[in-house]
Protein backbone atom coordinates (compact mmCIF):
# COMPACT_ATOMS: atom_id res chain seq x y z
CA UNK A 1 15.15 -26.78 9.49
CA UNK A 2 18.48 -29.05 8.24
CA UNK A 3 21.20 -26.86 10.06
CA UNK A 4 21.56 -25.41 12.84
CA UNK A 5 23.42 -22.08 11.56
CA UNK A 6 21.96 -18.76 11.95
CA UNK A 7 18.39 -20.53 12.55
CA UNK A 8 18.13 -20.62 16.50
CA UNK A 9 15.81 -18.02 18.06
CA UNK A 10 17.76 -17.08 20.89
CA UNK A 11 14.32 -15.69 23.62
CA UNK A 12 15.48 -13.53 26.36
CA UNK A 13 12.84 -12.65 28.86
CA UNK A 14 12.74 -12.69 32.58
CA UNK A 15 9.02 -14.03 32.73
CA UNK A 16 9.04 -17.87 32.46
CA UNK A 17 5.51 -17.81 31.08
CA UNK A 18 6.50 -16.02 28.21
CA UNK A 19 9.42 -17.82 27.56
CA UNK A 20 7.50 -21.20 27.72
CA UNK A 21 4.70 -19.49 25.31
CA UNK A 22 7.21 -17.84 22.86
CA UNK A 23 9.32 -21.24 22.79
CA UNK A 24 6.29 -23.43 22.10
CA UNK A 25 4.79 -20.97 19.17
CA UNK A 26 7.84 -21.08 17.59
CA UNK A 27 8.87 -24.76 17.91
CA UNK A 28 6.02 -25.27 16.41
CA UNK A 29 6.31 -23.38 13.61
CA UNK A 30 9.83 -25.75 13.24
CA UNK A 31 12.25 -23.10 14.89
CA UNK A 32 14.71 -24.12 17.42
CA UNK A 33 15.04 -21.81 20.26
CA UNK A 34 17.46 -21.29 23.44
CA UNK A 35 16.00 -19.16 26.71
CA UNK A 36 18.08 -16.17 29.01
CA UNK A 37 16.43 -15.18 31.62
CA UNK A 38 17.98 -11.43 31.45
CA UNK A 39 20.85 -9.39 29.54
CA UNK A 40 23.74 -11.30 31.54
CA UNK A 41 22.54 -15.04 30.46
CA UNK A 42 21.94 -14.08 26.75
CA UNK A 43 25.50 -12.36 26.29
CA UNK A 44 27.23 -15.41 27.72
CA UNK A 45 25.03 -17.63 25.23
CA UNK A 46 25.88 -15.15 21.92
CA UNK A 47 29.30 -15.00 23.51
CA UNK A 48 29.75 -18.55 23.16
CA UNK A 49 28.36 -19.67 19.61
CA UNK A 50 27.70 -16.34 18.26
CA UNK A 51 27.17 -18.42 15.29
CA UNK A 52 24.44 -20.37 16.18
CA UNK A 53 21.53 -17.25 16.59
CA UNK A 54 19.64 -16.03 13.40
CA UNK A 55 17.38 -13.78 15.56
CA UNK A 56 16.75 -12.52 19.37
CA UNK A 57 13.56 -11.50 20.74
CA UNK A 58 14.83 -9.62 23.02
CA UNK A 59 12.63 -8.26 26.38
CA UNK A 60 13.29 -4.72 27.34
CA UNK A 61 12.69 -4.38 30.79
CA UNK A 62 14.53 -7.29 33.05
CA UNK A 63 16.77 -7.26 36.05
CA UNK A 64 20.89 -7.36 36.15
CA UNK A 65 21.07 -6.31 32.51
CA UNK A 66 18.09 -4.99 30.88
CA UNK A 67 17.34 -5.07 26.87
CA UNK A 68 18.50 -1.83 26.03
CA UNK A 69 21.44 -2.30 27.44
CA UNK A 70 22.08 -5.87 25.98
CA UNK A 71 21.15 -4.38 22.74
CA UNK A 72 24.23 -1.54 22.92
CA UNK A 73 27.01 -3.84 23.46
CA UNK A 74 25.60 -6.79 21.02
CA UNK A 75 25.88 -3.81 18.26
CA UNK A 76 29.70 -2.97 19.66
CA UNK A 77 30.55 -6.44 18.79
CA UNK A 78 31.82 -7.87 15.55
CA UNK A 79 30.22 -11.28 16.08
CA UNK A 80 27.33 -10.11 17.43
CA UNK A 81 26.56 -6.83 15.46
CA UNK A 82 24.57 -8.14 12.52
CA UNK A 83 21.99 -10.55 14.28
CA UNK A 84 18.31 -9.19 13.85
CA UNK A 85 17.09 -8.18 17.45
CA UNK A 86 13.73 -8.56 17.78
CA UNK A 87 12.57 -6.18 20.74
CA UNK A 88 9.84 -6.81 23.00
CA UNK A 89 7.66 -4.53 24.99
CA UNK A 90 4.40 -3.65 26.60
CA UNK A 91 5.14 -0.13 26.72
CA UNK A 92 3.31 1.86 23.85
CA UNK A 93 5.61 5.16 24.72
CA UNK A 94 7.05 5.87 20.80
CA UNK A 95 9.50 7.40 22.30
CA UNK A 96 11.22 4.31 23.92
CA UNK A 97 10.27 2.49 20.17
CA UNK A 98 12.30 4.91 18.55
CA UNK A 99 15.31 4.91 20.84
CA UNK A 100 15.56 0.84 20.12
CA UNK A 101 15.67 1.43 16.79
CA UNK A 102 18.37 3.66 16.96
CA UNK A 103 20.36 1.66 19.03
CA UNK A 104 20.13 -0.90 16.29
CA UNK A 105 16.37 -2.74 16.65
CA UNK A 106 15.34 -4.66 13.98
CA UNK A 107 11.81 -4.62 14.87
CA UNK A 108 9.55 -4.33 17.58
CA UNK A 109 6.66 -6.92 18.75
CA UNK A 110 4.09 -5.93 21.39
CA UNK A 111 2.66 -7.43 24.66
CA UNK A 112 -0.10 -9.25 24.86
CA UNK A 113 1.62 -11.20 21.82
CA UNK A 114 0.03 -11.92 18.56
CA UNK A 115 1.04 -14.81 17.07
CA UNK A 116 1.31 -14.22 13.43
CA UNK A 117 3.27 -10.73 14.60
CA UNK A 118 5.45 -12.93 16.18
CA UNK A 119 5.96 -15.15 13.47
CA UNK A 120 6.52 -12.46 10.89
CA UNK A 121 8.71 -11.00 12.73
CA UNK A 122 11.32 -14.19 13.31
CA UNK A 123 10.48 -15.03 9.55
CA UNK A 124 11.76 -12.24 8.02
CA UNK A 125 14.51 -11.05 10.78
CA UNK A 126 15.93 -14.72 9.87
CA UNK A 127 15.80 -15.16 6.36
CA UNK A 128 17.37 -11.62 5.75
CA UNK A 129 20.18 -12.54 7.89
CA UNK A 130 20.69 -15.58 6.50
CA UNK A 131 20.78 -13.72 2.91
CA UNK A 132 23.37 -11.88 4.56
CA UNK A 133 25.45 -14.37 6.00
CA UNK A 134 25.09 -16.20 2.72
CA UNK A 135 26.75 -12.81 1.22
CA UNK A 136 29.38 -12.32 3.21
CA UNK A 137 30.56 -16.26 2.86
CA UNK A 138 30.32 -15.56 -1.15
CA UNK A 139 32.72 -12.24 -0.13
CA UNK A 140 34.96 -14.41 1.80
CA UNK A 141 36.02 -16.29 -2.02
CA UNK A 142 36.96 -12.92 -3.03
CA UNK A 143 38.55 -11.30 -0.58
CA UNK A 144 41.87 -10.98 -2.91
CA UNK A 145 40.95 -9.04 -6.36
CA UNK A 146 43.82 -9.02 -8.73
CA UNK A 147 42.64 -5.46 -9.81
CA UNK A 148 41.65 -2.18 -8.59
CA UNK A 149 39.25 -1.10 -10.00
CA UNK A 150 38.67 2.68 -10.42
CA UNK A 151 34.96 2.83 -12.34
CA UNK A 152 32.36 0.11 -13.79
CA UNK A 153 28.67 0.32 -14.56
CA UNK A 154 26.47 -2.70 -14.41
CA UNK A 155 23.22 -3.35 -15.05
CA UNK A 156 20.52 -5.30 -13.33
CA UNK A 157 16.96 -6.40 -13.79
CA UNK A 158 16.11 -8.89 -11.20
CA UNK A 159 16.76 -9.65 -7.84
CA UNK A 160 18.82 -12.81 -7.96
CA UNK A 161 21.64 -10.83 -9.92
CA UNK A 162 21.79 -8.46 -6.92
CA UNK A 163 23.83 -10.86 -4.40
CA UNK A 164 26.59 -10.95 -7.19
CA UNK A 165 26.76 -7.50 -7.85
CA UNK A 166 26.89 -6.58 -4.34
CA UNK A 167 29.73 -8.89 -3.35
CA UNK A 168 31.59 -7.51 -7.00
CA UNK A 169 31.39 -4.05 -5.49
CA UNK A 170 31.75 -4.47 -1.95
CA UNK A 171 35.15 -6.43 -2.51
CA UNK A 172 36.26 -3.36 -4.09
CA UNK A 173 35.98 -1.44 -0.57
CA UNK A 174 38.53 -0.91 2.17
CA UNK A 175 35.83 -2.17 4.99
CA UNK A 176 33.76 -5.19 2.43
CA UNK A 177 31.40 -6.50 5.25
CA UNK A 178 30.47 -2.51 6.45
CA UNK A 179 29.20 -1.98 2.45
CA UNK A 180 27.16 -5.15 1.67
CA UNK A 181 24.49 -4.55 3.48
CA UNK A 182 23.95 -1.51 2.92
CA UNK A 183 24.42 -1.57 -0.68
CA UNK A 184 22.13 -4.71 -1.27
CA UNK A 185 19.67 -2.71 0.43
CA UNK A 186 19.84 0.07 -2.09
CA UNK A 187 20.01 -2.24 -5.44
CA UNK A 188 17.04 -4.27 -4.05
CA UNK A 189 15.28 -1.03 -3.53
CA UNK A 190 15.61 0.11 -7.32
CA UNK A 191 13.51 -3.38 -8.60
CA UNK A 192 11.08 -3.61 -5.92
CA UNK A 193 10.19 0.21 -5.20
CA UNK A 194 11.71 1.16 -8.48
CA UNK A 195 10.96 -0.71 -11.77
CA UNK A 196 8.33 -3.18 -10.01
CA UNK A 197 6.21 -0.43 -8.32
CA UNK A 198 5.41 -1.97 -5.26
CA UNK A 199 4.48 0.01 -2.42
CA UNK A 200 5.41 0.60 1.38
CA UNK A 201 1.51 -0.58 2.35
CA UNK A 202 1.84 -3.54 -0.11
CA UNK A 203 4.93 -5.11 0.87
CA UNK A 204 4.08 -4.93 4.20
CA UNK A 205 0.87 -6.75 3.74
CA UNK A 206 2.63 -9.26 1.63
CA UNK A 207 5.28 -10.00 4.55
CA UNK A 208 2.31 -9.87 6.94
CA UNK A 209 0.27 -12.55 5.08
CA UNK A 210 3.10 -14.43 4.01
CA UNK A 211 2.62 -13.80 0.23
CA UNK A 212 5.80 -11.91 -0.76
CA UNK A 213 7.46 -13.53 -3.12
CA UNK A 214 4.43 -15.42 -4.58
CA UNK A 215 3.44 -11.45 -5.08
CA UNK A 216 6.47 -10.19 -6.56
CA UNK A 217 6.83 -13.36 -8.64
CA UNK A 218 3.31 -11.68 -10.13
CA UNK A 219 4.66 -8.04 -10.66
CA UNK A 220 7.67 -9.29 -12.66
CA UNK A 221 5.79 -11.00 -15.22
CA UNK A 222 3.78 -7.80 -16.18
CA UNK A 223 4.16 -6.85 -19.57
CA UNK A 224 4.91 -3.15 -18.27
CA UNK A 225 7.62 -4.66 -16.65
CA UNK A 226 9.67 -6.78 -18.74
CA UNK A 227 12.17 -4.56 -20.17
CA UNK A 228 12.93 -2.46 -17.36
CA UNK A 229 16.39 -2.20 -15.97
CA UNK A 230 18.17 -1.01 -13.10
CA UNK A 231 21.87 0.42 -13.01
CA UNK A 232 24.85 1.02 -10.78
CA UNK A 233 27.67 3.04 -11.40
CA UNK A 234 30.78 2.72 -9.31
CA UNK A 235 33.62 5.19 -8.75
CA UNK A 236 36.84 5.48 -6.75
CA UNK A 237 39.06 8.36 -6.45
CA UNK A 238 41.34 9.64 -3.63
CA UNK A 239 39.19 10.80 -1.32
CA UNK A 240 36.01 8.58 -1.50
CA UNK A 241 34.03 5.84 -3.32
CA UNK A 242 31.00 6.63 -4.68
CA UNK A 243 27.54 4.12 -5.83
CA UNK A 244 25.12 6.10 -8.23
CA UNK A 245 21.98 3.83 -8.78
CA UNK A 246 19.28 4.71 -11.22
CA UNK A 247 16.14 2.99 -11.47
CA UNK A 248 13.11 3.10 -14.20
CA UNK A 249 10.07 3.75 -11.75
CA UNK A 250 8.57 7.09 -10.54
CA UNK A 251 10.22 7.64 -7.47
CA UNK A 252 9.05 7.85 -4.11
CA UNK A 253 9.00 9.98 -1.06
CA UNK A 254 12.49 9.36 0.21
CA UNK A 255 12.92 12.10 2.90
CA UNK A 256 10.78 10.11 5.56
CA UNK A 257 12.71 6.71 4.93
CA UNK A 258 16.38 8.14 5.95
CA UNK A 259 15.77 8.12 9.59
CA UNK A 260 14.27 5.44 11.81
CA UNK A 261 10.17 6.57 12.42
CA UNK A 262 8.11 5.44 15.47
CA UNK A 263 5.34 5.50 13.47
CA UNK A 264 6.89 2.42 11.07
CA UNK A 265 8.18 0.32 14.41
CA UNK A 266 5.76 -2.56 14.17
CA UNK A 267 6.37 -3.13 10.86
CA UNK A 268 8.59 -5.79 8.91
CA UNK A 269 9.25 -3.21 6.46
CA UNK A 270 11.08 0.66 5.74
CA UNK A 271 13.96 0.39 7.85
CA UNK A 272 16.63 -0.87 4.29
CA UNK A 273 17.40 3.02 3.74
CA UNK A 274 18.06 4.20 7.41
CA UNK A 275 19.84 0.68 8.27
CA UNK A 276 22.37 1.50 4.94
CA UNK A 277 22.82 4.94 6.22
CA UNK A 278 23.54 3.85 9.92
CA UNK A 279 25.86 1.09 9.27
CA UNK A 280 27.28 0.96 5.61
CA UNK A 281 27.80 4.49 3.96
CA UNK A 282 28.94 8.12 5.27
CA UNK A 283 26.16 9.94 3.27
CA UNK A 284 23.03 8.82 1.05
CA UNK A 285 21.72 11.22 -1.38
CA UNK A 286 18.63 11.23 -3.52
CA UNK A 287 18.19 13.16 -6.70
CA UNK A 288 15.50 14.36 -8.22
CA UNK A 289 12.34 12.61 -7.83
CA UNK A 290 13.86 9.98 -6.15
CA UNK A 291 14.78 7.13 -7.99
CA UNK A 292 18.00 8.46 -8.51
CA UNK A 293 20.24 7.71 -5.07
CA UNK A 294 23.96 8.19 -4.43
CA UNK A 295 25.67 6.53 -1.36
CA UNK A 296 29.27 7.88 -0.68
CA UNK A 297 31.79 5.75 1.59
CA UNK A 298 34.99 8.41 2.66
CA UNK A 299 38.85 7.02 1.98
């Protein structure tokens, strides 16, 4: 990797043998990685260059300051808040899964290790924060607009005109950084679930095998798919700002993606909608059959 930025796997484990093996899987795969022995160790390393981490795999069960507890106060900081933690664990209680992800788990990975787990895991923890980082730079341009605006509607077919039309709308936002993620969650939701089709089961087997964007490359060039369109409609008024995004597919089951599951902990996917309602908007709403969603930030 050329830089250094938001690529380092930060590995925080008090077992030296799984340091050593987690450190030499991913160096060879071309990561760099820094080692913490427990909770107290990792925060002084974040603490120092929180710049420096794109991901932490982050063990749950160590002395002085376990991973739970790292977890809650890297969330309660600024810095920290945004960097994918990766949470590691040989218990199989769903029950403990679930309370990580509420406290703000990107994913978990299980003991005994398997490597391409592993390796999906850092992959996409990494290159989705680096998306966002990327994001929130391109925000930084803009952070003066010359106009308020009041109400727009855009339209949108593909995914590279999302990170544009995010950092348009977010700038128009009291708290910028607290919408973006959320909202390019929702807009990349209305192509790939929406007007592409693609499934929960297949984009998880695409992330798994490494295949997603050769895959999705494949489902935009479908004849059935070249004229669809996506839209967003923004409104301000006194009390709150509102995002109404439509989408050309045939919905979905929404209801079970607005909370974290245990069932969906393992997986790289189906955590966009409950991460956007946790951290970016005050209420999410679906309409209809569910390609119809509304997320509401209060003035």
């Amino acid at each position: 990797m050329e830089q250094d930025f938001y690529t380092v796997v930060l590995i925080v484990d008090d077992d030296e043998s799984n340091r050593e093996m987690l450190e030499e899987l991913l160096e060879d795969e071309g990561y760099k990685t820094a080692m913490a022995r427990d909770g107290v160790e990792a925060l002084e390393l974040l603490e120092a260059d929180p710049n420096l981490y794109g991901t932490i795999l982050l063990d749950r069960m160590m002395p002085r300051m376990n991973g739970m507890e790292l977890l809650r106060i890297i969330k309660q900081n600024e810095l920290l808040c945004r960097i994918p933690v990766v949470m590691q664990t040989a218990n199989a209680l769903l029950d403990e899964r679930l309370e990580g992800m509420r406290a703000g788990a990107w994913q978990y990975i299980t003991k005994p290790f398997e490597i391409q787990e592993v390796l999906v895991a850092v992959q996409v923890a990494i290159k989705h924060y680096q998306d966002y980082k990327a994001l929130e730079q391109q925000l930084l341009k803009n952070t003066n607009p010359k106009f308020t605006i009041t109400q727009s509607s855009h339209e949108f077919s593909s995914m590279d005109d999302i990170h544009e039309l995010a950092t348009t709308l977010a700038q128009n936002c009291p708290d910028p950084n607290r919408v973006l993620l959320g909202l390019v969650e929702l807009l990349n939701n209305a192509i790939e679930h929406g007007n592409l089709g693609i499934t929960y089961n297949e984009k998880k087997q695409w992330l798994k095998k490494g295949t997603w964007y050769e895959n999705i490359n494949i489902r935009y060039q479908l004849v059935e798919n070249s004229e669809k369109k996506a839209s967003v409609t923004f409104k301000r008024s006194e009390k709150q700002i509102q995002f109404l995004i439509e989408d050309q597919g045939d919905g979905f089951e929404w209801e079970k993606y607005m909370q974290f599951d245990s069932s969906r902990v393992l997986d790289p996917n189906g955590r966009g909608i409950a991460m956007a309602m946790a951290l970016s908007f005050d209420k999410i709403i679906y309409h209809g059959k569910g390609n119809v969603v509304q997320a509401i930030v209060d003035l």
